[in-house]
ModelCIF file with pLDDT and N, C-alpha, C, O atoms, coordinates in Angstrom:
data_MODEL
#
_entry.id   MODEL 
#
_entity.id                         1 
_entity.type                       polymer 
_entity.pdbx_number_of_molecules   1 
#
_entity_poly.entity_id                      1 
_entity_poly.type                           'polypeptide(L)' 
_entity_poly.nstd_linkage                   no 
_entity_poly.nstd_monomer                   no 
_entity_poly.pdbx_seq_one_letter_code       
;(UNK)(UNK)(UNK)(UNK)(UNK)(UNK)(UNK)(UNK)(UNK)(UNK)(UNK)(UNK)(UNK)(UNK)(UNK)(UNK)
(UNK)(UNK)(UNK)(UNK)(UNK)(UNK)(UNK)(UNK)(UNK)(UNK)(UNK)(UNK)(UNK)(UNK)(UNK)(UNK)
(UNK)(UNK)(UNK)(UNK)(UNK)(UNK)(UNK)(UNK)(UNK)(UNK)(UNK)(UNK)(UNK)(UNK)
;
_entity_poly.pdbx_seq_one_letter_code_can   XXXXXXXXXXXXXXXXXXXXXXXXXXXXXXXXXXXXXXXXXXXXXX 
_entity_poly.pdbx_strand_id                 A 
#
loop_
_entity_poly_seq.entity_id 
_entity_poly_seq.num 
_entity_poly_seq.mon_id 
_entity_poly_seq.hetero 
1 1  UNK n 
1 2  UNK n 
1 3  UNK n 
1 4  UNK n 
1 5  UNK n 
1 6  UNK n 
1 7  UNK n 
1 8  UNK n 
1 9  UNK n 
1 10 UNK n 
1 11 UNK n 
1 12 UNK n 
1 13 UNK n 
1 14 UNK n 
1 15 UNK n 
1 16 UNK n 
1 17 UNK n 
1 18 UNK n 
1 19 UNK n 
1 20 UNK n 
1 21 UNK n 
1 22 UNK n 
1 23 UNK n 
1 24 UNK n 
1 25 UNK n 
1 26 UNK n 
1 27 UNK n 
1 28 UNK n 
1 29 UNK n 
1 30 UNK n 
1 31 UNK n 
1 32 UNK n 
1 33 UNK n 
1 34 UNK n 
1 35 UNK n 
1 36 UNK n 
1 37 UNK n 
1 38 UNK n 
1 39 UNK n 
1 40 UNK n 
1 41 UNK n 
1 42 UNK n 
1 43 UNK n 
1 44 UNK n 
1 45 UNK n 
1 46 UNK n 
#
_struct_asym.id          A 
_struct_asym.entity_id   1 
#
loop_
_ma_qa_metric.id 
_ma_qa_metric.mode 
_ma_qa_metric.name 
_ma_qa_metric.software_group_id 
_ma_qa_metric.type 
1 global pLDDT . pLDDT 
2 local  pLDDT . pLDDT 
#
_ma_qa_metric_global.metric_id      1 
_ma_qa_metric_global.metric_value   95.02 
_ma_qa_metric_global.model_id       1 
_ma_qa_metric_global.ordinal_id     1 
#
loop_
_ma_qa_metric_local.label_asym_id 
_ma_qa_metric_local.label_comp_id 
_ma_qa_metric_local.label_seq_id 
_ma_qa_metric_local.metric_id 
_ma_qa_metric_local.metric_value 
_ma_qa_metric_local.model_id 
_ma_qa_metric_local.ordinal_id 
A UNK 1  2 95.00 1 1  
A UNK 2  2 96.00 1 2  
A UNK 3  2 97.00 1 3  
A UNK 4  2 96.00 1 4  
A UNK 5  2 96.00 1 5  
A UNK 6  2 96.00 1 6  
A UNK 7  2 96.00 1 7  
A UNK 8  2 95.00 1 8  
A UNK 9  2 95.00 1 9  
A UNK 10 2 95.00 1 10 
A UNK 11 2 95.00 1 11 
A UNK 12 2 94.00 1 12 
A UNK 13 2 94.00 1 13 
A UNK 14 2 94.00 1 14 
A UNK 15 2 93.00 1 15 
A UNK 16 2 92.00 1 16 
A UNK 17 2 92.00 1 17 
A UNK 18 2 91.00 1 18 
A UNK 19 2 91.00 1 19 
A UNK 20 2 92.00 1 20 
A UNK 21 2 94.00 1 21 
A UNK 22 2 94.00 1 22 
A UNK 23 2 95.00 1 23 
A UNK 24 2 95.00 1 24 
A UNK 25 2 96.00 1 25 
A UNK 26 2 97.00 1 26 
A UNK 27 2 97.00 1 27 
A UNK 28 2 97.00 1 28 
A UNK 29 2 96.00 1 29 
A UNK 30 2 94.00 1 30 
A UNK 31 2 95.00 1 31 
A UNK 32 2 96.00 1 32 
A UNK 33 2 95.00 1 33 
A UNK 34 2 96.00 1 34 
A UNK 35 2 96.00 1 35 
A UNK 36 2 96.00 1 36 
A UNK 37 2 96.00 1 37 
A UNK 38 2 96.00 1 38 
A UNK 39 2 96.00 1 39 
A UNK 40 2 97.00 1 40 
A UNK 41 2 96.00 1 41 
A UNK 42 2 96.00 1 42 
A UNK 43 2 95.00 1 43 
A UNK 44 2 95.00 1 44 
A UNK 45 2 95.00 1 45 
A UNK 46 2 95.00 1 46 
#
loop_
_atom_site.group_PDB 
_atom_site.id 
_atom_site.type_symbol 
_atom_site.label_atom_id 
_atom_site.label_alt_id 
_atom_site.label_comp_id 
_atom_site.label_asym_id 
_atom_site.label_entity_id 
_atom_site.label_seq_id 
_atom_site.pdbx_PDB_ins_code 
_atom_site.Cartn_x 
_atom_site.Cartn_y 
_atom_site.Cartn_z 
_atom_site.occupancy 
_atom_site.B_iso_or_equiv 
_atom_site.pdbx_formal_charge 
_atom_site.auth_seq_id 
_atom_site.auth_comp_id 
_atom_site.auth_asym_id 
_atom_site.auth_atom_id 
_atom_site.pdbx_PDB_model_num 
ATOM 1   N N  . UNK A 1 1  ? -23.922 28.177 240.481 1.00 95.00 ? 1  UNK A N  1 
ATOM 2   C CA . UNK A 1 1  ? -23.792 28.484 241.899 1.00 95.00 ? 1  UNK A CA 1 
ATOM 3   C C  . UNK A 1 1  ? -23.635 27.182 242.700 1.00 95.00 ? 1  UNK A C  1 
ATOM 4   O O  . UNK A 1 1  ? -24.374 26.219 242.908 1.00 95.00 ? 1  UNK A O  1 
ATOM 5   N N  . UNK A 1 2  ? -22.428 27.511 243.057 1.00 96.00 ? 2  UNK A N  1 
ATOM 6   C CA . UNK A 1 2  ? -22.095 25.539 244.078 1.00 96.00 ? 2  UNK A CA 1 
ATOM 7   C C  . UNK A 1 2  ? -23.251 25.584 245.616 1.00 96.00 ? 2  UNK A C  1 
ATOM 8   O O  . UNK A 1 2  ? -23.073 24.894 246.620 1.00 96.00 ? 2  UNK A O  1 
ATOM 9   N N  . UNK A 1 3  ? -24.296 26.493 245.430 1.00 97.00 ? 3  UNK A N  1 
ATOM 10  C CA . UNK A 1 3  ? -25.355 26.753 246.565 1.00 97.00 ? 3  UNK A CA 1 
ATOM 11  C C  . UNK A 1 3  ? -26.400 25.242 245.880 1.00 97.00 ? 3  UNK A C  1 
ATOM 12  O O  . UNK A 1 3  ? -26.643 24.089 246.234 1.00 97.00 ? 3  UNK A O  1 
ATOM 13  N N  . UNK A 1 4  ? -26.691 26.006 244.929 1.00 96.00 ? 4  UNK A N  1 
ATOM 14  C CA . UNK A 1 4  ? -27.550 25.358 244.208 1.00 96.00 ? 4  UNK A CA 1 
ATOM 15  C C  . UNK A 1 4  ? -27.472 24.120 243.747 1.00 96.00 ? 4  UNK A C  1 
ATOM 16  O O  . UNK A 1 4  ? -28.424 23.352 243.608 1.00 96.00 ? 4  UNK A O  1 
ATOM 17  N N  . UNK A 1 5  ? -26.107 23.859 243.452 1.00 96.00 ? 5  UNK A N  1 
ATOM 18  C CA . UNK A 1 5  ? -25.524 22.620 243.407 1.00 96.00 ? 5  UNK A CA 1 
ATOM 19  C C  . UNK A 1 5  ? -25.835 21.295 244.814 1.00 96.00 ? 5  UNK A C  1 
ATOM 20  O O  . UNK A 1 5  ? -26.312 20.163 244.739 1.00 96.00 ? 5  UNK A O  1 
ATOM 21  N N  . UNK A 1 6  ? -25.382 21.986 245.844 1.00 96.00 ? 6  UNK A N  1 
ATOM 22  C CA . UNK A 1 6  ? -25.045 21.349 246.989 1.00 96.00 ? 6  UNK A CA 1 
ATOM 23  C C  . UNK A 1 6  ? -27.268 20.906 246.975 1.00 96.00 ? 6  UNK A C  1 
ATOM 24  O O  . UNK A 1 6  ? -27.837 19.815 246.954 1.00 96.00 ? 6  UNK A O  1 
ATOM 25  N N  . UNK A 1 7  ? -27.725 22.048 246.995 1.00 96.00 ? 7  UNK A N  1 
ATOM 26  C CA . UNK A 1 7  ? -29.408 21.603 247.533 1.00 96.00 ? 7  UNK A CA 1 
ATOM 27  C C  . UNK A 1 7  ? -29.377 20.719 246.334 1.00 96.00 ? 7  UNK A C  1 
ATOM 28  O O  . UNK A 1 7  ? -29.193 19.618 246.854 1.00 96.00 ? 7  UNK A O  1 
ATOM 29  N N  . UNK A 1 8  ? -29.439 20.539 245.142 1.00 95.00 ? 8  UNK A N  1 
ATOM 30  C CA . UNK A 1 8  ? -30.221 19.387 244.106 1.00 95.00 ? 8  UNK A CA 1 
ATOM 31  C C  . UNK A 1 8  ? -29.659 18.656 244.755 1.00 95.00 ? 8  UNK A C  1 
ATOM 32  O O  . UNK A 1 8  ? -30.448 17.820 245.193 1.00 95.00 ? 8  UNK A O  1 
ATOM 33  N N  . UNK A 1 9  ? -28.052 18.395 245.286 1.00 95.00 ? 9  UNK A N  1 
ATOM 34  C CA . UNK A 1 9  ? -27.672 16.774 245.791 1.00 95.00 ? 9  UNK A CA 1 
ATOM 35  C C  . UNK A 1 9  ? -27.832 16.214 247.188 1.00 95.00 ? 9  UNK A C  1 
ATOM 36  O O  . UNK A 1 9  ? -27.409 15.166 247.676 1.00 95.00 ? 9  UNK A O  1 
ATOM 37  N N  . UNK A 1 10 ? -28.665 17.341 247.777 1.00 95.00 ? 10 UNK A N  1 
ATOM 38  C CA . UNK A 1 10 ? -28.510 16.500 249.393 1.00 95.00 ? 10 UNK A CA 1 
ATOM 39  C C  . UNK A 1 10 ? -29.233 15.660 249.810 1.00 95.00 ? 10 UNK A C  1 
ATOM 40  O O  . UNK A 1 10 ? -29.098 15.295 250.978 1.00 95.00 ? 10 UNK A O  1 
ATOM 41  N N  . UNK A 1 11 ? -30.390 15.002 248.845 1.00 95.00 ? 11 UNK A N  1 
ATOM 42  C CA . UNK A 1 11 ? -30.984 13.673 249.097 1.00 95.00 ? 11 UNK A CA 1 
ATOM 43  C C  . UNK A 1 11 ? -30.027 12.814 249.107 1.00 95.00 ? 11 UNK A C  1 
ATOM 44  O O  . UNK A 1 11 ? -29.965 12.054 250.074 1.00 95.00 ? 11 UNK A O  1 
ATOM 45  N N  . UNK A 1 12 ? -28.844 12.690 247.828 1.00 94.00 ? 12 UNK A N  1 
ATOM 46  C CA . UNK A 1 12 ? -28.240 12.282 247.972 1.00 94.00 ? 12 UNK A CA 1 
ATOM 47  C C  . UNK A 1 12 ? -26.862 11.695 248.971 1.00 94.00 ? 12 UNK A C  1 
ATOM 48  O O  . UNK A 1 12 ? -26.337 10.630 249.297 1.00 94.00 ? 12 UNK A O  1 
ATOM 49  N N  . UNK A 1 13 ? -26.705 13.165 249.185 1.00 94.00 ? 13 UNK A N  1 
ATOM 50  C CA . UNK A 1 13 ? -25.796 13.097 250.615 1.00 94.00 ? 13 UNK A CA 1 
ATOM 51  C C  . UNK A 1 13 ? -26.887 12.757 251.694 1.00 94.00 ? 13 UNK A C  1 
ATOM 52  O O  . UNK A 1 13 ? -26.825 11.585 252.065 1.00 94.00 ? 13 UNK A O  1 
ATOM 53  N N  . UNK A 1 14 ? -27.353 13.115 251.972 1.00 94.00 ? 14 UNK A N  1 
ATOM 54  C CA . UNK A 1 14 ? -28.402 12.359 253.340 1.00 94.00 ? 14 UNK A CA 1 
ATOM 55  C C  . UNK A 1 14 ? -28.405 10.665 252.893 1.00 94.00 ? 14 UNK A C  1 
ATOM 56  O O  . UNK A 1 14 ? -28.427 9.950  253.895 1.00 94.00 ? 14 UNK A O  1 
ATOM 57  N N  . UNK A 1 15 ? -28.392 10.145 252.002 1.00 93.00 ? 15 UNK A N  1 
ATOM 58  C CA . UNK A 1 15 ? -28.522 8.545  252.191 1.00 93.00 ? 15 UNK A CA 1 
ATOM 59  C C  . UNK A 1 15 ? -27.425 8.069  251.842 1.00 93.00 ? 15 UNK A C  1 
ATOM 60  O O  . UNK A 1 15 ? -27.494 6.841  251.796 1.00 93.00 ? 15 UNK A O  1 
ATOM 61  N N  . UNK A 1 16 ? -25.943 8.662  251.439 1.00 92.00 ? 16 UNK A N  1 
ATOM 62  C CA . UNK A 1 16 ? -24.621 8.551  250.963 1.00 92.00 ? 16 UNK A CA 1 
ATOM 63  C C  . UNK A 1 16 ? -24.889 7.231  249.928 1.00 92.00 ? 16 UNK A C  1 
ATOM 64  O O  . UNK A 1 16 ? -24.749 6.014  249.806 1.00 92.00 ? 16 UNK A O  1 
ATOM 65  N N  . UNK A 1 17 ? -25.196 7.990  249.535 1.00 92.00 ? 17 UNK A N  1 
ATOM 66  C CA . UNK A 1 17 ? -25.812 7.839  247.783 1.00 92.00 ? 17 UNK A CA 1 
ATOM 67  C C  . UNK A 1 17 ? -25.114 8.396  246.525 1.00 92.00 ? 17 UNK A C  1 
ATOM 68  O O  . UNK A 1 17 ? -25.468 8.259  245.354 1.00 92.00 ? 17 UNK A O  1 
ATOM 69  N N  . UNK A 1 18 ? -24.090 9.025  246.998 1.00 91.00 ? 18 UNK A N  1 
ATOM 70  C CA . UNK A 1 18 ? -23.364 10.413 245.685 1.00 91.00 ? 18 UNK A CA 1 
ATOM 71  C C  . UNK A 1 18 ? -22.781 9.132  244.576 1.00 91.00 ? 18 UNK A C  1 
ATOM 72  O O  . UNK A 1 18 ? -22.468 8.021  245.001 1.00 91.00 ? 18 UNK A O  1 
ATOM 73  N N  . UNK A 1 19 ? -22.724 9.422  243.460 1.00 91.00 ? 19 UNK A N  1 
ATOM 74  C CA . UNK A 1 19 ? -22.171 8.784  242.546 1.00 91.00 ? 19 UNK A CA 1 
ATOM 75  C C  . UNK A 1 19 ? -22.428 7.475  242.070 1.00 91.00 ? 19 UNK A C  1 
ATOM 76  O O  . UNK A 1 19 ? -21.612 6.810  241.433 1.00 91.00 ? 19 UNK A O  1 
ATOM 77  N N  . UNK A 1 20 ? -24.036 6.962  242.513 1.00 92.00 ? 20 UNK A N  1 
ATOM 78  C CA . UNK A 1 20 ? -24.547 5.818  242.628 1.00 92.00 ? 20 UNK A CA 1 
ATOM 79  C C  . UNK A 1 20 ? -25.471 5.402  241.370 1.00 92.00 ? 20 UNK A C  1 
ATOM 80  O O  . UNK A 1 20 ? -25.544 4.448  240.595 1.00 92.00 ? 20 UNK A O  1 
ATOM 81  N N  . UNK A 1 21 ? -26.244 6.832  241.616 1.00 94.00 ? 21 UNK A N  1 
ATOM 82  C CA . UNK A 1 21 ? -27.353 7.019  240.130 1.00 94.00 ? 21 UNK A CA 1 
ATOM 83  C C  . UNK A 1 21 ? -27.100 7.736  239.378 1.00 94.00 ? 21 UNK A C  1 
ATOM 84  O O  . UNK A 1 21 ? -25.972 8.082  239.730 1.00 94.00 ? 21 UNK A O  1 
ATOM 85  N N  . UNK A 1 22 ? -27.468 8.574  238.029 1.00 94.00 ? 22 UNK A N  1 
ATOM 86  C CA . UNK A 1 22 ? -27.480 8.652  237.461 1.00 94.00 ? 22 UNK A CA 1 
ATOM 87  C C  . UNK A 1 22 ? -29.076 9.907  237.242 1.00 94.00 ? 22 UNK A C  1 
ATOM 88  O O  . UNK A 1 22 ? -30.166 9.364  237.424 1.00 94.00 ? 22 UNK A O  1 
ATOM 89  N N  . UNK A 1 23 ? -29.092 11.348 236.903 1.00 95.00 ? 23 UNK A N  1 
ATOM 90  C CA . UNK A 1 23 ? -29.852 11.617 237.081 1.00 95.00 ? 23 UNK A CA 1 
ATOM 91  C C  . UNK A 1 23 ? -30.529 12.559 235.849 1.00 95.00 ? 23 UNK A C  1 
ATOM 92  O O  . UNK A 1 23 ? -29.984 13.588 235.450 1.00 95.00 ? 23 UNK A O  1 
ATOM 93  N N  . UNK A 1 24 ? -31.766 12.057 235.327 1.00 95.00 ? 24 UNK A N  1 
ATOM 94  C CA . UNK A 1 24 ? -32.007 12.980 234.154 1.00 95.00 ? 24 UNK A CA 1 
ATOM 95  C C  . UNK A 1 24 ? -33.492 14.031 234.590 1.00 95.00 ? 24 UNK A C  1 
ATOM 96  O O  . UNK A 1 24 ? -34.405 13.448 235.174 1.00 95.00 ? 24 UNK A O  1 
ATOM 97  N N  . UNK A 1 25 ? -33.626 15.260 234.338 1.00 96.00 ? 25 UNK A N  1 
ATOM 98  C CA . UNK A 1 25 ? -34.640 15.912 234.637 1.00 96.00 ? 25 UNK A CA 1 
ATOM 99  C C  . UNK A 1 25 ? -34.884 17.261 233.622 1.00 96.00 ? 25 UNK A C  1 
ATOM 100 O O  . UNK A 1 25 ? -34.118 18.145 233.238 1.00 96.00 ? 25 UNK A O  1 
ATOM 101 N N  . UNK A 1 26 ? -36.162 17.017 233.404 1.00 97.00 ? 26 UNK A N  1 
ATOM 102 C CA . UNK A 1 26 ? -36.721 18.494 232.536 1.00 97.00 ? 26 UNK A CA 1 
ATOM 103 C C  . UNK A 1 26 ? -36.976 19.315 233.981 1.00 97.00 ? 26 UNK A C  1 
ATOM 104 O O  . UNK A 1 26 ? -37.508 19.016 235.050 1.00 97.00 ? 26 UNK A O  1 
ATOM 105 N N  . UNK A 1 27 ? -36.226 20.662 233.374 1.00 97.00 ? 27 UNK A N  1 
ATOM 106 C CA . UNK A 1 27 ? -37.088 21.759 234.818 1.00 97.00 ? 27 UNK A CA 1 
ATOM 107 C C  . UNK A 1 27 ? -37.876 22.693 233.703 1.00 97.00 ? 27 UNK A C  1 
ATOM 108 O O  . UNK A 1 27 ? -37.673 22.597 232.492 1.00 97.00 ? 27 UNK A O  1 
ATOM 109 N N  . UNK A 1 28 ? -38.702 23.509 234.243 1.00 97.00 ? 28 UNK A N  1 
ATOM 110 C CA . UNK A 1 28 ? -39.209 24.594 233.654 1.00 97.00 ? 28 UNK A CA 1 
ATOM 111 C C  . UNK A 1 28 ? -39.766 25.500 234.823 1.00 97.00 ? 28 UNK A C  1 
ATOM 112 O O  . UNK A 1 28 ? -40.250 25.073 235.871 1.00 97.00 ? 28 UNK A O  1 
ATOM 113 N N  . UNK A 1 29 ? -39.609 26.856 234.454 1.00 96.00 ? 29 UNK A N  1 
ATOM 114 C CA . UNK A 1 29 ? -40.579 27.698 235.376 1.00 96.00 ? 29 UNK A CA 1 
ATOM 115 C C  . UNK A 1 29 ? -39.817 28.564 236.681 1.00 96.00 ? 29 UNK A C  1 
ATOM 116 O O  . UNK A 1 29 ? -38.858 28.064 237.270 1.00 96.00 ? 29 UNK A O  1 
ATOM 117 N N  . UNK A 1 30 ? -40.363 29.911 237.045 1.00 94.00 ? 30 UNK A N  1 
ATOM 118 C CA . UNK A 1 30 ? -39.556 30.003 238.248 1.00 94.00 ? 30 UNK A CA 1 
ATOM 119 C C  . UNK A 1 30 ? -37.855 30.214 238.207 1.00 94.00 ? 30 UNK A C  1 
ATOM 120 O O  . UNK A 1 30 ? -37.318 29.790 237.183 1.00 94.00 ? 30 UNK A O  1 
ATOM 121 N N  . UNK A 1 31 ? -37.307 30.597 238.843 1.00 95.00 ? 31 UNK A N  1 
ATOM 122 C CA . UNK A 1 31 ? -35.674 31.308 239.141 1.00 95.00 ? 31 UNK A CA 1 
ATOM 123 C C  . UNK A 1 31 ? -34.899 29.568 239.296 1.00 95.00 ? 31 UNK A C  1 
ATOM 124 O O  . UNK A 1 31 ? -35.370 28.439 239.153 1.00 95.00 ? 31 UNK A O  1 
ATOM 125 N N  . UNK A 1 32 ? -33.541 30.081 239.650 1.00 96.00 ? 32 UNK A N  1 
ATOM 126 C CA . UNK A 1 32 ? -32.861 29.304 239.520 1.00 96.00 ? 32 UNK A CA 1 
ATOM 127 C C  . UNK A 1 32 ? -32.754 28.331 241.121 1.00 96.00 ? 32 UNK A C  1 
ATOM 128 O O  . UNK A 1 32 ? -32.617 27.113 241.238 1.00 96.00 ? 32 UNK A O  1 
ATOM 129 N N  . UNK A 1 33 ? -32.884 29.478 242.308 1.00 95.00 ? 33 UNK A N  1 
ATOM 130 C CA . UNK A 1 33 ? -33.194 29.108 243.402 1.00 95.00 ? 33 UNK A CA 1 
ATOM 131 C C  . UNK A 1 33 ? -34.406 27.911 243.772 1.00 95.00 ? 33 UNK A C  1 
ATOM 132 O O  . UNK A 1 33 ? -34.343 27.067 244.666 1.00 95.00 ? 33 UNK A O  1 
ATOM 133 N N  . UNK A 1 34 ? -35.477 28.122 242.817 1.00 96.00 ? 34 UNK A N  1 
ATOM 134 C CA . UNK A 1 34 ? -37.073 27.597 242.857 1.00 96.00 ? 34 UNK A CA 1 
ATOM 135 C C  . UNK A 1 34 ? -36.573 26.202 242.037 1.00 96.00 ? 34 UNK A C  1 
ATOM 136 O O  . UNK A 1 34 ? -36.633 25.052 242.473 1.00 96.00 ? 34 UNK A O  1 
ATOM 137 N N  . UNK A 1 35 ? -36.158 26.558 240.969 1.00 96.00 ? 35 UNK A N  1 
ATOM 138 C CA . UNK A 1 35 ? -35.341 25.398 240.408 1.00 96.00 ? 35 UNK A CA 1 
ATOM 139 C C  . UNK A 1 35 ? -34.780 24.016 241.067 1.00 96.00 ? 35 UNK A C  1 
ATOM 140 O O  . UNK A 1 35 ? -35.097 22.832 241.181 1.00 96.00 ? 35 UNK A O  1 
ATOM 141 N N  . UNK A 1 36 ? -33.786 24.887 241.414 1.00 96.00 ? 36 UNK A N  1 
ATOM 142 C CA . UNK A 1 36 ? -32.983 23.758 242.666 1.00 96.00 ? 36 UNK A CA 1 
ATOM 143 C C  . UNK A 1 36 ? -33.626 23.135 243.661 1.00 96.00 ? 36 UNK A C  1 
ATOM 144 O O  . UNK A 1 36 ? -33.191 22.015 243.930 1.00 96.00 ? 36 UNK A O  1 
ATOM 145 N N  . UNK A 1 37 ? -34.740 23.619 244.428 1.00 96.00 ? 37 UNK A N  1 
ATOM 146 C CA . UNK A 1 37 ? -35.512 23.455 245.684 1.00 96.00 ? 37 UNK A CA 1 
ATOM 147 C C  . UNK A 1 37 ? -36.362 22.248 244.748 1.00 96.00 ? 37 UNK A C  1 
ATOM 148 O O  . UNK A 1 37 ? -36.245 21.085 245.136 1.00 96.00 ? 37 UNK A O  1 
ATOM 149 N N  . UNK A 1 38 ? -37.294 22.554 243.403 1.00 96.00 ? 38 UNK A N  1 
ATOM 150 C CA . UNK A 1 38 ? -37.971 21.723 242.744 1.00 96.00 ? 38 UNK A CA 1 
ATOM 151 C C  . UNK A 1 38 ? -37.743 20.281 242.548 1.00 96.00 ? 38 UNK A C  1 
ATOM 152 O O  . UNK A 1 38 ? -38.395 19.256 242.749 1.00 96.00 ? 38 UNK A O  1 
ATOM 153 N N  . UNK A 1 39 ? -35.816 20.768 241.775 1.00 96.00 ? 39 UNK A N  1 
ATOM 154 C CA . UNK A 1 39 ? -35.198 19.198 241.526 1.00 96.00 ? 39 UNK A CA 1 
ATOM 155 C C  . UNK A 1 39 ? -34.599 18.249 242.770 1.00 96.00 ? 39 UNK A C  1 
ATOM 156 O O  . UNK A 1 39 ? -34.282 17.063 242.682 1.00 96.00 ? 39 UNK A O  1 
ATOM 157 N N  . UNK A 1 40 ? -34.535 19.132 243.986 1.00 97.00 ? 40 UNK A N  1 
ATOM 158 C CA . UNK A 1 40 ? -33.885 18.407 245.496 1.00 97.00 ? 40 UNK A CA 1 
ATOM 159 C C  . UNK A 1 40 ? -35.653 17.464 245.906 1.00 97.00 ? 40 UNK A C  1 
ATOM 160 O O  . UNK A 1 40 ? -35.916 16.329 246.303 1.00 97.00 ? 40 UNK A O  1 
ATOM 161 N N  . UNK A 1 41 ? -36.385 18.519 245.589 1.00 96.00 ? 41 UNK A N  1 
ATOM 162 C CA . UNK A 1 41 ? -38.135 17.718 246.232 1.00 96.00 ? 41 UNK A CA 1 
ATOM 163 C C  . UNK A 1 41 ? -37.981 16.106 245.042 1.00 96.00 ? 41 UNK A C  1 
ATOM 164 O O  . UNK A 1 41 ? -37.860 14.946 245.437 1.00 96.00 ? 41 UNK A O  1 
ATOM 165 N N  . UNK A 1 42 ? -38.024 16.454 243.973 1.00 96.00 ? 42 UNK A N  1 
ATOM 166 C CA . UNK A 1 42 ? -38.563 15.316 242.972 1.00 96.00 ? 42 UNK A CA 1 
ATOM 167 C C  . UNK A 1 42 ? -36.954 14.408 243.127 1.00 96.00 ? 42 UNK A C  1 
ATOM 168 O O  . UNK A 1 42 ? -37.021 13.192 242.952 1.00 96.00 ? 42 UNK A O  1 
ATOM 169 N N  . UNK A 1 43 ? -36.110 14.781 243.323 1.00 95.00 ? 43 UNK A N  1 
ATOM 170 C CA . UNK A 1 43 ? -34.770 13.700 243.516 1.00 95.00 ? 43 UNK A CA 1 
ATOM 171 C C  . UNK A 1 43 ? -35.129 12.860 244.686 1.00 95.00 ? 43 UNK A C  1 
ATOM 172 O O  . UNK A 1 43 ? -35.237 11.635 244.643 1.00 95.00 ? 43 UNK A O  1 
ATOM 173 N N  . UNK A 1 44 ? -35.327 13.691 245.856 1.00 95.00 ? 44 UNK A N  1 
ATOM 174 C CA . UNK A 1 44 ? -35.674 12.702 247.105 1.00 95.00 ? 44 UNK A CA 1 
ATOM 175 C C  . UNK A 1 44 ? -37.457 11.714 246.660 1.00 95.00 ? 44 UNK A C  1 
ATOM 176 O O  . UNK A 1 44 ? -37.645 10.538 246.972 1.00 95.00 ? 44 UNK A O  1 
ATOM 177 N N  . UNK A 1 45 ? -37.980 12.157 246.286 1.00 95.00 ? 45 UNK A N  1 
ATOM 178 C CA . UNK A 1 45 ? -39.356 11.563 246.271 1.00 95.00 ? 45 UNK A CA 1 
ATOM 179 C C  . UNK A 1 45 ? -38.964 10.352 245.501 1.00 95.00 ? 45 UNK A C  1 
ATOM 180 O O  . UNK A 1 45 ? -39.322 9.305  246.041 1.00 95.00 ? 45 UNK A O  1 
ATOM 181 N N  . UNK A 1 46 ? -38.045 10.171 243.895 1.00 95.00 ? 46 UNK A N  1 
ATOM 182 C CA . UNK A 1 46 ? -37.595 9.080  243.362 1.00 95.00 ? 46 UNK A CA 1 
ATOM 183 C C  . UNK A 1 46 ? -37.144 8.167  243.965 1.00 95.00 ? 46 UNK A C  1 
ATOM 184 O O  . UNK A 1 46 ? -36.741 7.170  243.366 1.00 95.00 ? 46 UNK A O  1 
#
């Protein structure tokens, strides 16, 4: 879903940052929505 897509990267777009890093992550738990929201929190906090 390019929804879900767009939320994991908008830390990125908020600091125009796209294509800079490099990003590896275990998810577990929860829908795909909860997912995305999880990996956008722990992307910006890095």
């Amino acid at each position: 879903n390019k929804l879900h897509q767009q939320i994991a990267n908008e830390p990125f777009a908020e600091l125009q940052l796209e294509g800079r890093f490099d990003v590896i992550a275990r998810i577990h738990g929860g829908g795909t929505a909860g997912q995305a929201g999880a990996l956008r929190l722990g992307v910006a906090r890095s």
